[in-house]
C-alpha atoms as a PDB file:
ATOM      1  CA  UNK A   1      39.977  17.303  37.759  1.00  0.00           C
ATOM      2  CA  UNK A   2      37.001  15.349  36.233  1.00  0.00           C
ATOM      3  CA  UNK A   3      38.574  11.807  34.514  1.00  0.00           C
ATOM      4  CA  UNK A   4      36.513  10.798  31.618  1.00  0.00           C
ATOM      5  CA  UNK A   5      36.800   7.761  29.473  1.00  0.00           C
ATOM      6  CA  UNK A   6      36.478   8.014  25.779  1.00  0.00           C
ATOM      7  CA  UNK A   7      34.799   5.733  24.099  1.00  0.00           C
ATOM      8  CA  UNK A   8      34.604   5.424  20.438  1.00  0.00           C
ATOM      9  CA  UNK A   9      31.249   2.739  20.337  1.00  0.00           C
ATOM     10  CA  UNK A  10      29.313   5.222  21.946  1.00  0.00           C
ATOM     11  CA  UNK A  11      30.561   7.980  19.524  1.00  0.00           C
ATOM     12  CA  UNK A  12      30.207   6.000  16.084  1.00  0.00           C
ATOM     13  CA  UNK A  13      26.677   4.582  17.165  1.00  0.00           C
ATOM     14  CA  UNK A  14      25.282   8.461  17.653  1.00  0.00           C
ATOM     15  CA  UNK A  15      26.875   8.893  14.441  1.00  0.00           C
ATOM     16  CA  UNK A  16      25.051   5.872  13.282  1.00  0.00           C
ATOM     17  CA  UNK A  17      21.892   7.101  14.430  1.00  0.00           C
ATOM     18  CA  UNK A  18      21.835  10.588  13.138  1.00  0.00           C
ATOM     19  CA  UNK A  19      22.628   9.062   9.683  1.00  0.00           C
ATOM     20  CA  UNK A  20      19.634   6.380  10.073  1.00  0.00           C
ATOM     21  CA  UNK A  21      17.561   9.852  10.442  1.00  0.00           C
ATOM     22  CA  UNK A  22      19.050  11.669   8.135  1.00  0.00           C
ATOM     23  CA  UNK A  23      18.797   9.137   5.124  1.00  0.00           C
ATOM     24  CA  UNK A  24      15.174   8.219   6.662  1.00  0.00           C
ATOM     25  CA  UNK A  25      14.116  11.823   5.447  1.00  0.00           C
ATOM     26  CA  UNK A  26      15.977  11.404   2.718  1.00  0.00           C
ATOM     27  CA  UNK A  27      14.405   8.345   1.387  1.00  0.00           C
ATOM     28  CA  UNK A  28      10.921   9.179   3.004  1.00  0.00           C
ATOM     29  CA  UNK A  29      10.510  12.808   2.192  1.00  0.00           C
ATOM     30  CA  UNK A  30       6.678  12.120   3.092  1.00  0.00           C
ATOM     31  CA  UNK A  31       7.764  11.133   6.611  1.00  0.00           C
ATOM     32  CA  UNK A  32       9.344  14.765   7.807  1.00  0.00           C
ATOM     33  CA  UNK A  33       6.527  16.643   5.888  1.00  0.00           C
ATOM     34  CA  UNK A  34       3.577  14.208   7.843  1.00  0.00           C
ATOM     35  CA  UNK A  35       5.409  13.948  11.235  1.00  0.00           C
ATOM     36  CA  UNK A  36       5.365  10.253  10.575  1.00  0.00           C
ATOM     37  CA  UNK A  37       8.079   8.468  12.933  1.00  0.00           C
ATOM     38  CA  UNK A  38       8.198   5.228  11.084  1.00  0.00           C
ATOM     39  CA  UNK A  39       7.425   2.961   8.000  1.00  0.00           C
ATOM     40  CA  UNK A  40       6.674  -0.623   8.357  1.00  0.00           C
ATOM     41  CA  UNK A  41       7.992  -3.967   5.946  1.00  0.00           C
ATOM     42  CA  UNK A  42       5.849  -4.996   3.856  1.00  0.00           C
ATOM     43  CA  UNK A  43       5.812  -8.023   1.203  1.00  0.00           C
ATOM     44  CA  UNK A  44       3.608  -8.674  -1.737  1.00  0.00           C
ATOM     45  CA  UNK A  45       3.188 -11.736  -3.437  1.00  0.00           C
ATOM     46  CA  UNK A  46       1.353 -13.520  -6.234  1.00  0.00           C
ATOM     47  CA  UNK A  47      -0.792 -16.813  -5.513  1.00  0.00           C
ATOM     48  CA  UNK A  48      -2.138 -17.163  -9.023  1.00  0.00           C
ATOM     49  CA  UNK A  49      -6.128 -16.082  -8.546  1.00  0.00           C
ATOM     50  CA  UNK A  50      -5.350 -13.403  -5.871  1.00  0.00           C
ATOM     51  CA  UNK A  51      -2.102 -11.930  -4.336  1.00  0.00           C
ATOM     52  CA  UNK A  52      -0.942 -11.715  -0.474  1.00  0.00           C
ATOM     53  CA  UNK A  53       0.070  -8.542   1.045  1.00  0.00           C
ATOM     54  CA  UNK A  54       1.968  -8.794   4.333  1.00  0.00           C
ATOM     55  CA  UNK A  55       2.823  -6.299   6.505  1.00  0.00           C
ATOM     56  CA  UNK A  56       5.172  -6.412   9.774  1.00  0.00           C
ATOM     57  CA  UNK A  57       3.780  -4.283  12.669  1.00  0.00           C
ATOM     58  CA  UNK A  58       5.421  -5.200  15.848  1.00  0.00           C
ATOM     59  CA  UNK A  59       3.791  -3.534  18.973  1.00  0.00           C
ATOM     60  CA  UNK A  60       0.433  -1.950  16.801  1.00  0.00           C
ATOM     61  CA  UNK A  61      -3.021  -3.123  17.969  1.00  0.00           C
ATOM     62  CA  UNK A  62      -5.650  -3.773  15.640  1.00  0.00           C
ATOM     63  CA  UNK A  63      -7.619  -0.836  17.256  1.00  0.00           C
ATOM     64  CA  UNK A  64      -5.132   1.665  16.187  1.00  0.00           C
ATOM     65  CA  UNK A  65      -4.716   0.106  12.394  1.00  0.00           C
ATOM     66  CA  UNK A  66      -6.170   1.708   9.703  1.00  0.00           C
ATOM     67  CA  UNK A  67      -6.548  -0.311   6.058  1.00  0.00           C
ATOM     68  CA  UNK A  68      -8.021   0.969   2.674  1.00  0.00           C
ATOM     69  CA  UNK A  69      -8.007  -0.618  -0.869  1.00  0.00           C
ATOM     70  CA  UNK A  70      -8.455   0.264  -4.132  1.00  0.00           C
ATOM     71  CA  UNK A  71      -8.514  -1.658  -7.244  1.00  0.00           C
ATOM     72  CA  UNK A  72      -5.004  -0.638  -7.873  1.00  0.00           C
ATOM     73  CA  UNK A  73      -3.365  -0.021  -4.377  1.00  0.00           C
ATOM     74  CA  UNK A  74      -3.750  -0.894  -0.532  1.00  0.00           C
ATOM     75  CA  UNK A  75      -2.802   1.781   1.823  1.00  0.00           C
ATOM     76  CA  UNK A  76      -2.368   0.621   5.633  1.00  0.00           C
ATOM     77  CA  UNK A  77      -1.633   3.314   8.148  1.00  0.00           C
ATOM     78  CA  UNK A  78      -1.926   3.458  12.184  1.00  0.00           C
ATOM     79  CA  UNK A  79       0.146   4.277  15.305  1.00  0.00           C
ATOM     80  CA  UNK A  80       2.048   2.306  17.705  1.00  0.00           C
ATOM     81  CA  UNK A  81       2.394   3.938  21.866  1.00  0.00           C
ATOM     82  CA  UNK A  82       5.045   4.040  24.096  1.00  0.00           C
ATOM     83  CA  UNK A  83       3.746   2.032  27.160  1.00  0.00           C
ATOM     84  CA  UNK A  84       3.478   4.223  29.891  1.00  0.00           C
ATOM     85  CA  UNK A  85       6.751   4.855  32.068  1.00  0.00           C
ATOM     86  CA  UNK A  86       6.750   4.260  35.660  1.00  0.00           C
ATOM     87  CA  UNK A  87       8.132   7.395  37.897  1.00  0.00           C
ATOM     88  CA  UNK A  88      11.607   5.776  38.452  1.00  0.00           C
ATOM     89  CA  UNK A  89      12.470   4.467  34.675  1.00  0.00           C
ATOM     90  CA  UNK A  90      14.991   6.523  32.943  1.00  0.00           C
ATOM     91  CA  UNK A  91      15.049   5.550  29.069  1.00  0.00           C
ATOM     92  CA  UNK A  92      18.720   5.089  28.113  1.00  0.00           C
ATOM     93  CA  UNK A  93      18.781   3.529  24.043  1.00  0.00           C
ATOM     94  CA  UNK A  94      15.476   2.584  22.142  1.00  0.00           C
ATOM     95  CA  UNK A  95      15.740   1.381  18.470  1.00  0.00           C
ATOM     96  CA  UNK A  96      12.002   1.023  18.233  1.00  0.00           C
ATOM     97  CA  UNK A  97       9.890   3.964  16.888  1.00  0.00           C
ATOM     98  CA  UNK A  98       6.693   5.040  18.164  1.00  0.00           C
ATOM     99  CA  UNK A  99       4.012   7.253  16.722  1.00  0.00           C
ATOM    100  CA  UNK A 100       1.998   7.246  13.211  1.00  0.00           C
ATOM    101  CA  UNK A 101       3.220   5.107  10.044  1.00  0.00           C
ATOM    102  CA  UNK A 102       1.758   5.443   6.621  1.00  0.00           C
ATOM    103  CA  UNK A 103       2.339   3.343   4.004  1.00  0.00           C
ATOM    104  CA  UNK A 104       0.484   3.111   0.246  1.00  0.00           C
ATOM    105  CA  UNK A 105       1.746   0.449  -2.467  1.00  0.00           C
ATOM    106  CA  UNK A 106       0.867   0.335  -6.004  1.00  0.00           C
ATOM    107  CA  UNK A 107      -0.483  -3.343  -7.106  1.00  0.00           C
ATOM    108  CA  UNK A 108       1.057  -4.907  -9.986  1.00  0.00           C
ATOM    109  CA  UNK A 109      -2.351  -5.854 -10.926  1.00  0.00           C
ATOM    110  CA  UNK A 110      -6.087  -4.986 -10.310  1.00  0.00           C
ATOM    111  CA  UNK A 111      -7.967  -6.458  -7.630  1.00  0.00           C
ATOM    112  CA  UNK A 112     -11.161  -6.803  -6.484  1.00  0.00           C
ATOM    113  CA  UNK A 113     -11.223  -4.471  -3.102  1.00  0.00           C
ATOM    114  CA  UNK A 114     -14.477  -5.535  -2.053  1.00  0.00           C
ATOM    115  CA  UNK A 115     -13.631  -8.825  -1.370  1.00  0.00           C
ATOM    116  CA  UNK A 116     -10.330  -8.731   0.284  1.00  0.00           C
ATOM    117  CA  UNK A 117      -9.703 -10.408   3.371  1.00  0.00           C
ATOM    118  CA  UNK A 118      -7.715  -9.179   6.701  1.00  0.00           C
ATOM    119  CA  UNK A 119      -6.276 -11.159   9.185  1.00  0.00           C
ATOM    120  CA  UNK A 120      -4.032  -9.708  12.204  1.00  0.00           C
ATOM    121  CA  UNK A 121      -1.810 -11.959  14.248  1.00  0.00           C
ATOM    122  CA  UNK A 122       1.064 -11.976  16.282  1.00  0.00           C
ATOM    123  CA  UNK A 123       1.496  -8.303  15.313  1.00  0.00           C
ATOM    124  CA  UNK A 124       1.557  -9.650  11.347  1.00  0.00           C
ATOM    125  CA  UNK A 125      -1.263  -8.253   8.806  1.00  0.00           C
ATOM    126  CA  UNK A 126      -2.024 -10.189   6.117  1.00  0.00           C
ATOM    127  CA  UNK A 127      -4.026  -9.119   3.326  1.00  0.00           C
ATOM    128  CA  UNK A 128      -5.728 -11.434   0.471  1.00  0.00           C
ATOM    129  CA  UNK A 129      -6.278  -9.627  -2.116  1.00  0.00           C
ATOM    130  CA  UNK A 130      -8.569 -11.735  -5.443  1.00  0.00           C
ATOM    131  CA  UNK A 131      -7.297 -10.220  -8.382  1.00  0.00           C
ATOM    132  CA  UNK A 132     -10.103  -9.294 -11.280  1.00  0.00           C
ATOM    133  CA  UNK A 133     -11.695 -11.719 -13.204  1.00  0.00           C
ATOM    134  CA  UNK A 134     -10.600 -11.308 -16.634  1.00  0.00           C
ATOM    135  CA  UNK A 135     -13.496 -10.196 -19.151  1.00  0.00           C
ATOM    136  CA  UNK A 136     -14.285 -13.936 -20.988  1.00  0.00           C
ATOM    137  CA  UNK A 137     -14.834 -13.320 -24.692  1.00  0.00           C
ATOM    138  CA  UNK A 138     -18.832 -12.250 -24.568  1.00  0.00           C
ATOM    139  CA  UNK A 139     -20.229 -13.847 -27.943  1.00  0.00           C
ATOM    140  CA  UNK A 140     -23.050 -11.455 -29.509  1.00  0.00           C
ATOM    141  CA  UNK A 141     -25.578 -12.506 -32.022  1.00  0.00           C
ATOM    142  CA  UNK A 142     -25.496 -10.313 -34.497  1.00  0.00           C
ATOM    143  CA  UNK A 143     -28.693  -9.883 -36.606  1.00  0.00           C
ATOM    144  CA  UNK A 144     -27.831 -10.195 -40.352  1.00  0.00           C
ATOM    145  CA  UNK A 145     -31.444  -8.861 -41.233  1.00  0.00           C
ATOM    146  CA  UNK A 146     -30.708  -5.643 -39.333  1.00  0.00           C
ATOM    147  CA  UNK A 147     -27.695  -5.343 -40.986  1.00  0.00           C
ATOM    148  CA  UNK A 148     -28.764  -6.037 -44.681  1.00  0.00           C
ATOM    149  CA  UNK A 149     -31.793  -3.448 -44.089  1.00  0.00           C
ATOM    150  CA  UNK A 150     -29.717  -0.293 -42.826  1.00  0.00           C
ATOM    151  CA  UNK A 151     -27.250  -1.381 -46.290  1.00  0.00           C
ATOM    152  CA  UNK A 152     -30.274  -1.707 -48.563  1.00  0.00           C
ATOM    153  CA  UNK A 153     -31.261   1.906 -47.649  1.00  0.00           C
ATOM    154  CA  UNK A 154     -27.907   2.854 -47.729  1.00  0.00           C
ATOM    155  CA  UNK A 155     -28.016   2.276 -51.087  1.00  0.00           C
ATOM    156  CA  UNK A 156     -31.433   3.561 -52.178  1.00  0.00           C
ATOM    157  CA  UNK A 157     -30.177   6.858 -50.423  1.00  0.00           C
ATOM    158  CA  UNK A 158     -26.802   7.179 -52.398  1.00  0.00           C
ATOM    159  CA  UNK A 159     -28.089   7.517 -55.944  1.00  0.00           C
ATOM    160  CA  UNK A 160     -30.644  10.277 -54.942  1.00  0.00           C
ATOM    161  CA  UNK A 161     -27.909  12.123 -53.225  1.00  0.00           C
ATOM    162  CA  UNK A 162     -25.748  12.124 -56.211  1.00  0.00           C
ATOM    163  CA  UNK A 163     -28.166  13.118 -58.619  1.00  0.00           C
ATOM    164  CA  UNK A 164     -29.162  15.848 -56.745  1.00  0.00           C
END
């Protein structure tokens, strides 16, 4: 007769852990479709002339780190490995996810993406991104002589029209 202790951590934390995966398809459709294993946390903030995008990415090196931007979104995506495992280690628990992320965020407003900067330390990305310049008021001279000419034959062109 095999004894066998119960106990009801263990059980409620693979409960735990099916939900995580569960509601991570849930929330992140895109993530079962892609094969993606994980999304990284990202903030955005707004510095007055440009805006600061941050993006937590424990364990990623820059190598393997992927960043595009568009006047109206930044999209970072990349892969973090599993360090190789010696012949005698046995994984037991691991929280941490490994393989491809993805991750695209709309900009509240639009920036100029050819002169963002990118800076990657500590396993932290952080993006400045200058927002557009907004169009000053242009002023135009307008030529009044042009304008009185084209109104003048306007007019000489009306009465012949309705007499015809």
């Amino acid at each position: 007769m095999i004894i066998r202790y119960w106990n009801p951590l263990e059980e409620t934390d693979a409960i735990r852990h099916q939900l995580d995966r569960i509601f991570d398809g849930i929330i992140n459709p895109e993530a079962m479709l892609t094969g993606q294993s994980w999304t990284p946390a990202i903030e955005v903030w707004d510095e007055g002339n440009h805006l600061v995008f941050k993006a937590i990415l424990p364990g990623v090196k820059s190598d393997d780190l992927e960043i595009h931007a568009t006047r109206e979104s930044v999209t970072i995506s990349g892969q973090r490995h599993l360090d190789p495992l010696t012949e005698n280690t046995q994984p037991i628990y691991s929280d941490i996810h490994y393989g491809s992320f993805h991750r695209a965020t709309k900009l509240p407003v639009a920036i100029q993406n050819t002169e963002v900067t990118a800076s990657f330390e500590q396993g932290i990305l952080t993006l400045t991104l200058p927002k557009v310049e907004p169009e000053q008021n242009k002023v135009v001279k307008v030529s009044l002589a042009a304008a009185s000419d084209s109104s003048q034959n306007a007019l000489e062109a009306s009465p012949e029209t309705t007499s015809a």
